[in-house]
Protein backbone atom coordinates (compact mmCIF):
# COMPACT_ATOMS: atom_id res chain seq x y z
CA UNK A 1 -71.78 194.76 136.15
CA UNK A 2 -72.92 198.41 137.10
CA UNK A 3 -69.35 199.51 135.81
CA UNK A 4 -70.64 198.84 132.34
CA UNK A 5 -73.50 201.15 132.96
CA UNK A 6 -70.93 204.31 133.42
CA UNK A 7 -70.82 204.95 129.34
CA UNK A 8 -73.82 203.43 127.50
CA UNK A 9 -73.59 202.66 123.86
CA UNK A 10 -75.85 205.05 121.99
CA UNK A 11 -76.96 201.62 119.29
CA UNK A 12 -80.25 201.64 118.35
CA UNK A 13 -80.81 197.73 119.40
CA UNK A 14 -80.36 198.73 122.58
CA UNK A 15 -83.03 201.42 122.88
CA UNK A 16 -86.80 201.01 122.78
CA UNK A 17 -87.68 202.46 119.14
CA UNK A 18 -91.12 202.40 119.57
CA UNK A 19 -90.61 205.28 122.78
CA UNK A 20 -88.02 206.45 120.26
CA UNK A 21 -90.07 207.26 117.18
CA UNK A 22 -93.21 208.07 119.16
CA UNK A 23 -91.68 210.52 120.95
CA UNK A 24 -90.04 212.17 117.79
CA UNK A 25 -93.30 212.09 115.87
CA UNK A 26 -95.24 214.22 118.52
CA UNK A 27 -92.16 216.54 117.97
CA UNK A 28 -92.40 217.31 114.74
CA UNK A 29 -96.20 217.15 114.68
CA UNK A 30 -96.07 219.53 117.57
CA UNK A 31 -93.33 222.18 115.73
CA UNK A 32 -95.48 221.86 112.27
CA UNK A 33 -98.84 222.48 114.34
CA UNK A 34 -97.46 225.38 116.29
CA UNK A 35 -96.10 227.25 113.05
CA UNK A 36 -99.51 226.66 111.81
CA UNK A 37 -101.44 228.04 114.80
CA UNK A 38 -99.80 231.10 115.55
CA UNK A 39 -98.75 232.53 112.23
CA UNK A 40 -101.53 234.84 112.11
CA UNK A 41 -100.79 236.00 115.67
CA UNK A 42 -97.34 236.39 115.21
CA UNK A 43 -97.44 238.53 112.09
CA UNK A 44 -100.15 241.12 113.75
CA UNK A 45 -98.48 241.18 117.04
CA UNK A 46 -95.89 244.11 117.90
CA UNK A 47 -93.83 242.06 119.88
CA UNK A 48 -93.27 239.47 117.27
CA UNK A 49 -92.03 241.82 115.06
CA UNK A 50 -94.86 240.63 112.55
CA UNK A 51 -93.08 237.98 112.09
CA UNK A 52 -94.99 235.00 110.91
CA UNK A 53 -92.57 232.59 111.79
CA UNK A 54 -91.71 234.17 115.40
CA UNK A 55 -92.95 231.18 117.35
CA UNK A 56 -91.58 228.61 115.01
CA UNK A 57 -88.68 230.37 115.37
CA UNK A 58 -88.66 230.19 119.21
CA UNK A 59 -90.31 226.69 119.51
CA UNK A 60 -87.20 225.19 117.51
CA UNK A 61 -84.44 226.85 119.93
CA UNK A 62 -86.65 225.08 122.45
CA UNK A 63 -86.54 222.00 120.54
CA UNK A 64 -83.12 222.30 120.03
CA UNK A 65 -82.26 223.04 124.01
CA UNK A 66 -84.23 220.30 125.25
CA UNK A 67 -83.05 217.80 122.78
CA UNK A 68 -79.53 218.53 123.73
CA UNK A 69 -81.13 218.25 127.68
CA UNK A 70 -81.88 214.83 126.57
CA UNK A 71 -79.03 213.61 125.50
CA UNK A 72 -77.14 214.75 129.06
CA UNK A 73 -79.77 213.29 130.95
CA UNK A 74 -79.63 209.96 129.08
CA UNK A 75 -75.98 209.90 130.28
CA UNK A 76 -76.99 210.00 133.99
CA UNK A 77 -77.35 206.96 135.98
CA UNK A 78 -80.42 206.36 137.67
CA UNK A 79 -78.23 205.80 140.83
CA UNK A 80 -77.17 209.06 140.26
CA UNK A 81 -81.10 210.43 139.65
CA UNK A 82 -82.44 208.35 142.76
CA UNK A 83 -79.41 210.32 144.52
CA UNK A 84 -80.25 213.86 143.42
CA UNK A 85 -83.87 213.30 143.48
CA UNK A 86 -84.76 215.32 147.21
CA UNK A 87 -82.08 217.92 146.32
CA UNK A 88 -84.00 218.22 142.92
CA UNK A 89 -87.49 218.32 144.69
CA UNK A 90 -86.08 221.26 146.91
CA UNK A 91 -84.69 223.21 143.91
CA UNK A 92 -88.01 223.14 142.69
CA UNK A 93 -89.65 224.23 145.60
CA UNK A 94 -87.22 227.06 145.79
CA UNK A 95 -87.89 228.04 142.10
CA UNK A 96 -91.99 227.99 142.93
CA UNK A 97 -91.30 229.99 145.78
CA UNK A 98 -89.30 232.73 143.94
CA UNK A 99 -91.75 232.67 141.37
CA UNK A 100 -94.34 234.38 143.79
CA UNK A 101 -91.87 237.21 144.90
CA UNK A 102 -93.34 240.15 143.98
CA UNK A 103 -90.30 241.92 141.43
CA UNK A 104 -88.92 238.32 140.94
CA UNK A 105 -91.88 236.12 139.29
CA UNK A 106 -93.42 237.65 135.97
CA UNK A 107 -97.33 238.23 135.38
CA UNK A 108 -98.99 236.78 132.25
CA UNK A 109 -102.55 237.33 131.74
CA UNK A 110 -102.96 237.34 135.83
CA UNK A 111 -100.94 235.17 136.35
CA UNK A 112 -97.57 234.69 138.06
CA UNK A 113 -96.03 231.29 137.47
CA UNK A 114 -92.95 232.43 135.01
CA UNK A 115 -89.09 233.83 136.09
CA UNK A 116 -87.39 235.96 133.88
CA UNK A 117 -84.19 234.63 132.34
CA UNK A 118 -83.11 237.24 129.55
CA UNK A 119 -85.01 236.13 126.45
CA UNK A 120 -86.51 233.56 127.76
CA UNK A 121 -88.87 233.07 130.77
CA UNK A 122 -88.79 229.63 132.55
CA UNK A 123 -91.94 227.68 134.24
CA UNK A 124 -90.79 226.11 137.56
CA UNK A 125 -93.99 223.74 137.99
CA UNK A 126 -92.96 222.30 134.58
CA UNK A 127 -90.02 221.38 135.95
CA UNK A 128 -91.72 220.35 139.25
CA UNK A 129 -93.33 217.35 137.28
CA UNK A 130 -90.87 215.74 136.72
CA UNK A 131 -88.70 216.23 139.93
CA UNK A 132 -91.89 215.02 141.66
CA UNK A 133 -91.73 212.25 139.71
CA UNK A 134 -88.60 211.20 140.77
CA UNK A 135 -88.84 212.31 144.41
CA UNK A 136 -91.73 210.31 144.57
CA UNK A 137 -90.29 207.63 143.15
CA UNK A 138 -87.34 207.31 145.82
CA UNK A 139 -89.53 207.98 148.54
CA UNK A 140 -91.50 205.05 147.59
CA UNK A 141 -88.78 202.67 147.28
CA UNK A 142 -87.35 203.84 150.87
CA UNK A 143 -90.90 202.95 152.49
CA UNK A 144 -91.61 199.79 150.83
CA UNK A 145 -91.65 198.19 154.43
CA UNK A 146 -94.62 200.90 155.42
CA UNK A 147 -97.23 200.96 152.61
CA UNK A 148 -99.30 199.41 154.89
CA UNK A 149 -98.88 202.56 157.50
CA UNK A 150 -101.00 205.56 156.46
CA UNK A 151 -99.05 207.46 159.12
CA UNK A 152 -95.08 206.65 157.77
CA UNK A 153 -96.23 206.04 154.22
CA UNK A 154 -98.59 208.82 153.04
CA UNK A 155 -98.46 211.72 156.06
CA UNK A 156 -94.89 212.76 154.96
CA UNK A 157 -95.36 212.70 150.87
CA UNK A 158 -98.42 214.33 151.38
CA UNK A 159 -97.12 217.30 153.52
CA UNK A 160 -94.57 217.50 151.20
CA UNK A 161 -97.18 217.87 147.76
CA UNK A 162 -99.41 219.88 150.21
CA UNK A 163 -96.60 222.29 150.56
CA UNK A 164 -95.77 222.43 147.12
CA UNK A 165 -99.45 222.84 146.05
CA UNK A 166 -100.23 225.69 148.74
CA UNK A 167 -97.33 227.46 146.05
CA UNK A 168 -99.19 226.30 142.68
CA UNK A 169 -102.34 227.20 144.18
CA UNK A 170 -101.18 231.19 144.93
CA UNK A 171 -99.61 231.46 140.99
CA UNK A 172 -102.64 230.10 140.30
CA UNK A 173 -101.50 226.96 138.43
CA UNK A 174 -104.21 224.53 139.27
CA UNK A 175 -103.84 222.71 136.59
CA UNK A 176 -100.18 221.73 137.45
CA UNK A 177 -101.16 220.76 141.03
CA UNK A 178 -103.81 218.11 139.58
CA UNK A 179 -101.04 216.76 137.20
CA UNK A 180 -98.47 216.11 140.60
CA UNK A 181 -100.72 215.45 142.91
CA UNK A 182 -101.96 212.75 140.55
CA UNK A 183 -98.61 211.43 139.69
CA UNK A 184 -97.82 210.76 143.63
CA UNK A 185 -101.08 209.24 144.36
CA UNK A 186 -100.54 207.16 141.37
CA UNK A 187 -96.96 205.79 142.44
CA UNK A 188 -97.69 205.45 146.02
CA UNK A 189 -100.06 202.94 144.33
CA UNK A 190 -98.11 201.58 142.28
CA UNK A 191 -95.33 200.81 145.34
CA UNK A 192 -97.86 199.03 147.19
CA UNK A 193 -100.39 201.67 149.12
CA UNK A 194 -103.12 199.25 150.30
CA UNK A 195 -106.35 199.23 147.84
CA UNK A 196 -108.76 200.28 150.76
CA UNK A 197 -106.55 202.98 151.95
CA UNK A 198 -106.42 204.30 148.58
CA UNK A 199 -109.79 204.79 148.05
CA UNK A 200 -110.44 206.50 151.11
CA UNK A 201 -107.29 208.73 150.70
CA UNK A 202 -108.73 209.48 146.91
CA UNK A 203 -112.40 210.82 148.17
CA UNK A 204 -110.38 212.92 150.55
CA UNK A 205 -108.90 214.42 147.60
CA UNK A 206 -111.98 214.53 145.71
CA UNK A 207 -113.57 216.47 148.60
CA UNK A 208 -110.47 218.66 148.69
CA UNK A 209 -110.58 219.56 144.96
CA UNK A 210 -114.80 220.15 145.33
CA UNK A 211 -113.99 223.01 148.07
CA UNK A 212 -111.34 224.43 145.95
CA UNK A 213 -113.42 225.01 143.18
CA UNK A 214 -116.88 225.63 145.05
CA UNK A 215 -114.98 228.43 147.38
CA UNK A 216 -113.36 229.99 143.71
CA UNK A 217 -115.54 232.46 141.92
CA UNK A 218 -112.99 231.74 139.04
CA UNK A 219 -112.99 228.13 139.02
CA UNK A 220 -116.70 228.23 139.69
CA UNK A 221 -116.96 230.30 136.85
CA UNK A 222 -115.05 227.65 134.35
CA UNK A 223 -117.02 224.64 135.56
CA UNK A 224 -120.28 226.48 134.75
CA UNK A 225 -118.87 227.76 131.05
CA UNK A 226 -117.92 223.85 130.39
CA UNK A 227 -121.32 222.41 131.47
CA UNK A 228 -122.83 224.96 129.03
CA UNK A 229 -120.63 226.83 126.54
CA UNK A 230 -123.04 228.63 124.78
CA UNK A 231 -125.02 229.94 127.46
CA UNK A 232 -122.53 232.46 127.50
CA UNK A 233 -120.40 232.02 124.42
CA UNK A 234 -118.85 235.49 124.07
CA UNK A 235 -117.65 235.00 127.90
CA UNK A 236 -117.26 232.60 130.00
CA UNK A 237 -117.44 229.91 127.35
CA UNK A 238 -115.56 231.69 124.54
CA UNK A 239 -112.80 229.33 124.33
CA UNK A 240 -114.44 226.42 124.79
CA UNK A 241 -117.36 227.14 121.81
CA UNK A 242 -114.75 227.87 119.56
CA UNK A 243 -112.64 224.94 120.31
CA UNK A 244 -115.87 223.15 119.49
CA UNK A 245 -116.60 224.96 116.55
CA UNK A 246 -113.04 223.82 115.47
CA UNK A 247 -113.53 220.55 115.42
CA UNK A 248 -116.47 220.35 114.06
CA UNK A 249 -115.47 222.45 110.84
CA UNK A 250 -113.10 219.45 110.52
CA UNK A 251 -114.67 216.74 110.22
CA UNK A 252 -113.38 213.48 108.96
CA UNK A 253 -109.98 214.79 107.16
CA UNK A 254 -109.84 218.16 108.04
CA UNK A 255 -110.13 221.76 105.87
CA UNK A 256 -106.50 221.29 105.09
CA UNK A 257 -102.70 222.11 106.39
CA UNK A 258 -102.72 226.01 107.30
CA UNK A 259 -106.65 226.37 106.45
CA UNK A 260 -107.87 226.72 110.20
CA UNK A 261 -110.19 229.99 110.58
CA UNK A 262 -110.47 229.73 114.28
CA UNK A 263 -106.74 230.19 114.79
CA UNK A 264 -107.70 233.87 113.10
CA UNK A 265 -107.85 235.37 116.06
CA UNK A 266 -111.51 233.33 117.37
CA UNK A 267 -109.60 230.64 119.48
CA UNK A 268 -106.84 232.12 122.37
CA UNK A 269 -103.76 230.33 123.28
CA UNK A 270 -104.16 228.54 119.64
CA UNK A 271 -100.90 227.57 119.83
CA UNK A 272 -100.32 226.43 123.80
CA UNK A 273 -103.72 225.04 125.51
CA UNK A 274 -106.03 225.11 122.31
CA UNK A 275 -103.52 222.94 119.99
CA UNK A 276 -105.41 219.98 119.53
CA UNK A 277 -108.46 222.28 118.08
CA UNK A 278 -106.01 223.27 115.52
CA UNK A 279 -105.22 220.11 115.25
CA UNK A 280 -108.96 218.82 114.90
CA UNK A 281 -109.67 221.49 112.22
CA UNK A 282 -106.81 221.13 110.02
CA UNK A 283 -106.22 217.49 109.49
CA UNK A 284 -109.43 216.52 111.03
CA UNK A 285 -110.26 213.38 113.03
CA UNK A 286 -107.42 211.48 111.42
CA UNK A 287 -105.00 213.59 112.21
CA UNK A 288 -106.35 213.59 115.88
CA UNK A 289 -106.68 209.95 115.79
CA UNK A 290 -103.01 209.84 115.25
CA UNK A 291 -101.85 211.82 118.02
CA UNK A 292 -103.81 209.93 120.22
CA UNK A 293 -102.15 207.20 119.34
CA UNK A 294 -98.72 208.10 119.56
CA UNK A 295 -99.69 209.03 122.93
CA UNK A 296 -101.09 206.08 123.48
CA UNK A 297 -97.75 204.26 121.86
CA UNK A 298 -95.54 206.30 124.34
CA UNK A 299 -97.59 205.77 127.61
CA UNK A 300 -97.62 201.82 126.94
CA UNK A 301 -93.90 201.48 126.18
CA UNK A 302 -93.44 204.10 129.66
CA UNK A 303 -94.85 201.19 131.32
CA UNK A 304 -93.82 198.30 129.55
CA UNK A 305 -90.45 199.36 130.54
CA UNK A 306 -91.49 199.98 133.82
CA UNK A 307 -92.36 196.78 134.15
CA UNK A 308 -89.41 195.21 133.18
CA UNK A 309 -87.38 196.83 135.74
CA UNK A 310 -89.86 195.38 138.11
CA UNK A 311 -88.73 191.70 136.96
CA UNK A 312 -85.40 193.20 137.51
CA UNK A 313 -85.52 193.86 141.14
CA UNK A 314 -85.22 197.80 140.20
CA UNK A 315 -87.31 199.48 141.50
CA UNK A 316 -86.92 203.06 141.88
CA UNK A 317 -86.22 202.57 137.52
CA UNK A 318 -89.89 201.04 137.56
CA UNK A 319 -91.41 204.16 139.38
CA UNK A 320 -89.72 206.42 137.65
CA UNK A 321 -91.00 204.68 134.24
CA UNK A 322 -94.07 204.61 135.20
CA UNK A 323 -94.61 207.92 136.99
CA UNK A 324 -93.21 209.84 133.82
CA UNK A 325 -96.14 207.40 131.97
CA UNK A 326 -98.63 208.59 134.04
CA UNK A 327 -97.70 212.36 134.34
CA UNK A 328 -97.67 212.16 130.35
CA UNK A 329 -100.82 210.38 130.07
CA UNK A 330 -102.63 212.38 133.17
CA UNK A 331 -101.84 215.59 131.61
CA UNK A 332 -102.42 215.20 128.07
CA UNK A 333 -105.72 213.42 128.87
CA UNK A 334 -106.60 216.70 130.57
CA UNK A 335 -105.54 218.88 127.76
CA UNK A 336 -107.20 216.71 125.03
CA UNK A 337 -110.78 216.65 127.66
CA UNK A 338 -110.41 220.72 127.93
CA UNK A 339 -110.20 221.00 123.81
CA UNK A 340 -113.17 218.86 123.33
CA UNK A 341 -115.42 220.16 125.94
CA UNK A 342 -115.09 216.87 128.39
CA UNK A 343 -113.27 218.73 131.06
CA UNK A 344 -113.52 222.16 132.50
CA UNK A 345 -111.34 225.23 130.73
CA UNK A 346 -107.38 224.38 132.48
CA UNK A 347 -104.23 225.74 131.38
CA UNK A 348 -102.21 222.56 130.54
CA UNK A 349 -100.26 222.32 127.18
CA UNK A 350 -100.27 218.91 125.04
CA UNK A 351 -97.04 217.13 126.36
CA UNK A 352 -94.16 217.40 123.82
CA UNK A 353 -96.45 219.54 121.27
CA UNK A 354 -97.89 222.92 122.67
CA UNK A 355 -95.55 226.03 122.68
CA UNK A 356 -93.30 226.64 125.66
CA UNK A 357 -89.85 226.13 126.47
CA UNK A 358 -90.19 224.87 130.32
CA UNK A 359 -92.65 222.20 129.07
CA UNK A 360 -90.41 220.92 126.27
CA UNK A 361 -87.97 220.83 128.17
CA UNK A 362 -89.06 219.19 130.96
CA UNK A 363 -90.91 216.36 128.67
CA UNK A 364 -87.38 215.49 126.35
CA UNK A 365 -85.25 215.21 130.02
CA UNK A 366 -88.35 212.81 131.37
CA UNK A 367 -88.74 210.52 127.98
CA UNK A 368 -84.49 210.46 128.06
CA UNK A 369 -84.69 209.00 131.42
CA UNK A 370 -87.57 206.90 130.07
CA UNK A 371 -84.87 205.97 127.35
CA UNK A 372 -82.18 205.63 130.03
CA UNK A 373 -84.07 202.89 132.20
CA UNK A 374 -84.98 201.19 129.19
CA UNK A 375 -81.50 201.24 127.99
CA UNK A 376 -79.79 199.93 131.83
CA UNK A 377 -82.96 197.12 131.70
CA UNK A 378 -81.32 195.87 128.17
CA UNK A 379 -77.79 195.76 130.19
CA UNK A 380 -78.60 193.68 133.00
CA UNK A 381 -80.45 191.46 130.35
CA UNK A 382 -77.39 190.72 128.39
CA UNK A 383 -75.57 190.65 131.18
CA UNK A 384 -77.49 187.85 132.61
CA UNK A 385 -77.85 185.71 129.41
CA UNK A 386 -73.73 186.08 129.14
């Protein structure tokens, strides 16, 4: 039976179209959007060239590498994922580590999360989503027997995210540690972690995330700008009012395709973090509405399929499934709170959407395995009705 699973057969009955076409919508919204958003930024900066269509430009090779990602990692077992799964968690580890030596990591607007690779720069904590995702994922399934045991069930993952956060934390990339340590919590839960012991271990975290920000002056500063934007709206809650102001200059339908004024140089990162505000001013609350539910189409079929390998006694697949649905889901919740003022200011990009090669690339790998789990669910199916 498992022979068979060696060389799937690329048909589309035997992949989940909904996941398919979801996915590829968000795509091609995302690559319209991002022309759209940073045109004017890319023809007045120097290192664009003035070329309007710079980031379009760059955002396709992205595309292009992380669709090609895809279709290798579709080809992987998830025997063969389960297996590499710790070595992949150390590589990334590694990477966040090198990321911090000074000479080694690069600096962007203060901060240090990028390695230089030639033309291109790549994010390690992008990729450290998704390898958490499946480290946690096969460290769930080998401690089924303990969920009960806070000691052999939780103490180990935890030191293990601790470690990786103490890195995230020193880039800073705060946002990125919310988004994994999130996605463990959530499929420690999902494998079985008692109900009370969750609870207590998620006020611990609570408390932890309180004292980060409290004993920040720079986080401290963010929570105040988002609990009052215009108190200080040419500082502290500059991006925020205008991400506002973008929206509401939309309306129902938008001003139009290309007809955004606060991508003129009012709204930063227009084209990374602040997407949806393009988004929202452009097309409007339709055209919001839609990528919310695409979203929401992608994040039910994550788990849909998850479930299915739970009825099929898999179930590192079903962790895997559903930790890529709630790493999707967790972050671009975030990202969609932060552009309408619901959240505090954090530097997450919309999932499959916002400029930036590491994140596009580490989405299309995650929604092929997605696609590959799906795909080995429809196997064992037809192998069982045969």
């Amino acid at each position: 039976m498992w022979h068979a699973l060696e060389a799937p057969r690329r048909m589309p009955s035997e992949i989940d179209l909904a996941l398919l076409w979801s996915t590829l919508m968000l795509l091609l919204i995302g690559m319209v959007m991002v022309y759209s958003a940073s045109m004017a930024t890319a023809e007045a900066g120097r290192m664009t060239g003035n070329q309007p269509a710079y980031f379009l430009f760059r955002h396709a090779i992205f595309l292009t590498i992380g669709l090609v990602a895809a279709a290798v990692a579709f080809q992987v077992p998830m025997s063969t994922w389960q297996q590499w799964s710790p070595w992949l968690f150390v590589a990334g580890f590694v990477l966040l580590a090198l990321v911090l030596i000074p000479g080694v990591g690069r600096d962007v607007n203060g901060a240090r999360r990028w390695l230089p690779l030639g033309i291109v720069n790549l994010q390690p904590s992008e990729l450290m989503k998704l390898f958490a995702v499946l480290y946690a994922a096969d460290y769930t399934t080998r401690k089924m027997a303990h969920m009960h045991d806070l000691k052999k069930a939780f103490l180990p993952l935890a030191s293990a995210m601790v470690a990786v956060g103490i890195l995230l934390l020193k880039e800073p990339d705060f946002g990125a540690f919310v988004v994994i340590i999130s996605v463990a919590m959530g499929i420690l839960f999902l494998g079985g972690m008692r109900a009370r012991l969750f609870v207590i271990l998620i006020l611990v975290l609570a408390a932890a995330f309180a004292a980060l920000i409290i004993f920040s002056p720079y986080r401290r500063d963010r929570i105040f700008g988002f609990m009052d934007p215009w108190a200080d709206a040419y500082g502290r809650g500059y991006q925020l009012s205008h991400a506002l102001i973008a929206f509401g200059r939309g309306e129902l339908l938008g001003v139009g395709l290309g007809a955004s004024v606060e991508k003129l140089f009012y709204l930063p990162e227009a084209h990374t973090d602040f997407l949806l505000a393009v988004i929202a001013e452009e097309l409007g609350f339709a055209g919001v509405l839609v990528v919310i539910l695409l979203f929401a189409l992608l994040i039910q079929r994550a788990f849909a399929i998850g479930r299915q390998a739970v009825a099929l006694d898999r179930l590192y697949s079903a962790l895997v499934a559903q930790g890529i649905g709630l790493w999707l889901g967790v972050q671009s919740f975030i990202n969609m709170g932060v552009n309408t003022g619901l959240l505090p200011t954090k530097g997450l990009t919309l999932p499959l959407m916002s400029f930036g090669g590491s994140g596009i690339l580490a989405n299309c790998i995650a929604v092929a395995v997605l696609l590959r789990i799906d795909w080995e669910n429809r196997q064992l199916m037809r192998g069982a009705k045969v």
